[in-house]
Protein backbone atom coordinates (compact mmCIF):
# COMPACT_ATOMS: atom_id res chain seq x y z
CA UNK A 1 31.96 166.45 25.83
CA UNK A 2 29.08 167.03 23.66
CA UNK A 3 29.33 167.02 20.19
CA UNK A 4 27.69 169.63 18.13
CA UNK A 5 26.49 168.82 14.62
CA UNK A 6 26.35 172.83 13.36
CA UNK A 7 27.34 175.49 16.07
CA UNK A 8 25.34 176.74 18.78
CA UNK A 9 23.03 179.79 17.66
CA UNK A 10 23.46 178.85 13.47
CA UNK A 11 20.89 178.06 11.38
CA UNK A 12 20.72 175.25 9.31
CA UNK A 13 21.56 177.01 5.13
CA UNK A 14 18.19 176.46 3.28
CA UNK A 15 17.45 176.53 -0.05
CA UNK A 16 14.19 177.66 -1.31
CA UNK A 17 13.56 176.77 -4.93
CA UNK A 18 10.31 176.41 -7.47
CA UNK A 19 10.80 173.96 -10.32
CA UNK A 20 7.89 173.70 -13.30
CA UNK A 21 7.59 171.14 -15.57
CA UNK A 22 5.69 170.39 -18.80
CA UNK A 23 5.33 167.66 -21.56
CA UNK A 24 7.51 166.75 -23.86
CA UNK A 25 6.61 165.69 -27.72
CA UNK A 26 6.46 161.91 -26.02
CA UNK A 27 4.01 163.05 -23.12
CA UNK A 28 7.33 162.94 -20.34
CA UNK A 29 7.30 165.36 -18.02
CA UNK A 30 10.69 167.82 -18.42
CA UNK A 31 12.00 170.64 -16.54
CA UNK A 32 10.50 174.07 -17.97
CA UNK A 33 12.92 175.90 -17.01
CA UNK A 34 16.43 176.14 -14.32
CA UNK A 35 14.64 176.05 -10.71
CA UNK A 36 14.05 179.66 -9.48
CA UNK A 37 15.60 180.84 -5.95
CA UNK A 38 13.12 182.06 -3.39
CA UNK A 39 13.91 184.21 -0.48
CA UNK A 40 10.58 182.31 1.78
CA UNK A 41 8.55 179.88 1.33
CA UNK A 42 5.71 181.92 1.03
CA UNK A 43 7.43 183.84 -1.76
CA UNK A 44 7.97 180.31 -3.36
CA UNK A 45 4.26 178.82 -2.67
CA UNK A 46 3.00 182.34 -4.26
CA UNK A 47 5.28 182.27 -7.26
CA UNK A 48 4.01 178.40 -7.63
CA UNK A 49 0.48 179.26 -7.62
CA UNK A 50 1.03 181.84 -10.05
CA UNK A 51 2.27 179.31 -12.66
CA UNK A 52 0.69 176.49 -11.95
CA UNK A 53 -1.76 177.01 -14.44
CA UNK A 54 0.54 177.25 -17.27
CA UNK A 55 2.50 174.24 -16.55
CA UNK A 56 2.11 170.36 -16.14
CA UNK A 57 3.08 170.49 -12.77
CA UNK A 58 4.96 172.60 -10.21
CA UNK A 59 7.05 172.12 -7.24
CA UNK A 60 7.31 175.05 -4.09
């Protein structure tokens, strides 16, 4: 018998998330705010880009 990890025909859940980040007072980065949901990755890779300049760093 062969053993399935997920059923035949699902998809594997995904989460699609951006997280930003800036400096604190001591020059750590933080979180900038709670990680935003994406529907795609594009969506999340656009929404990035968008930000990026605004923050220390950002994560699609």
């Amino acid at each position: 018998m062969k053993h399935a990890s997920r059923l035949e025909g699902q998809k594997t859940p995904r989460l699609i998330v951006v997280a930003a980040f800036d400096h604190n007072e001591d020059g750590e980065l933080v979180q900038a705010f709670d990680p935003l949901q994406m529907q795609s990755e594009g969506t999340a890779i656009n929404k990035a880009r968008l930000i990026a300049g605004d923050r220390a760093g950002v994560i699609a």
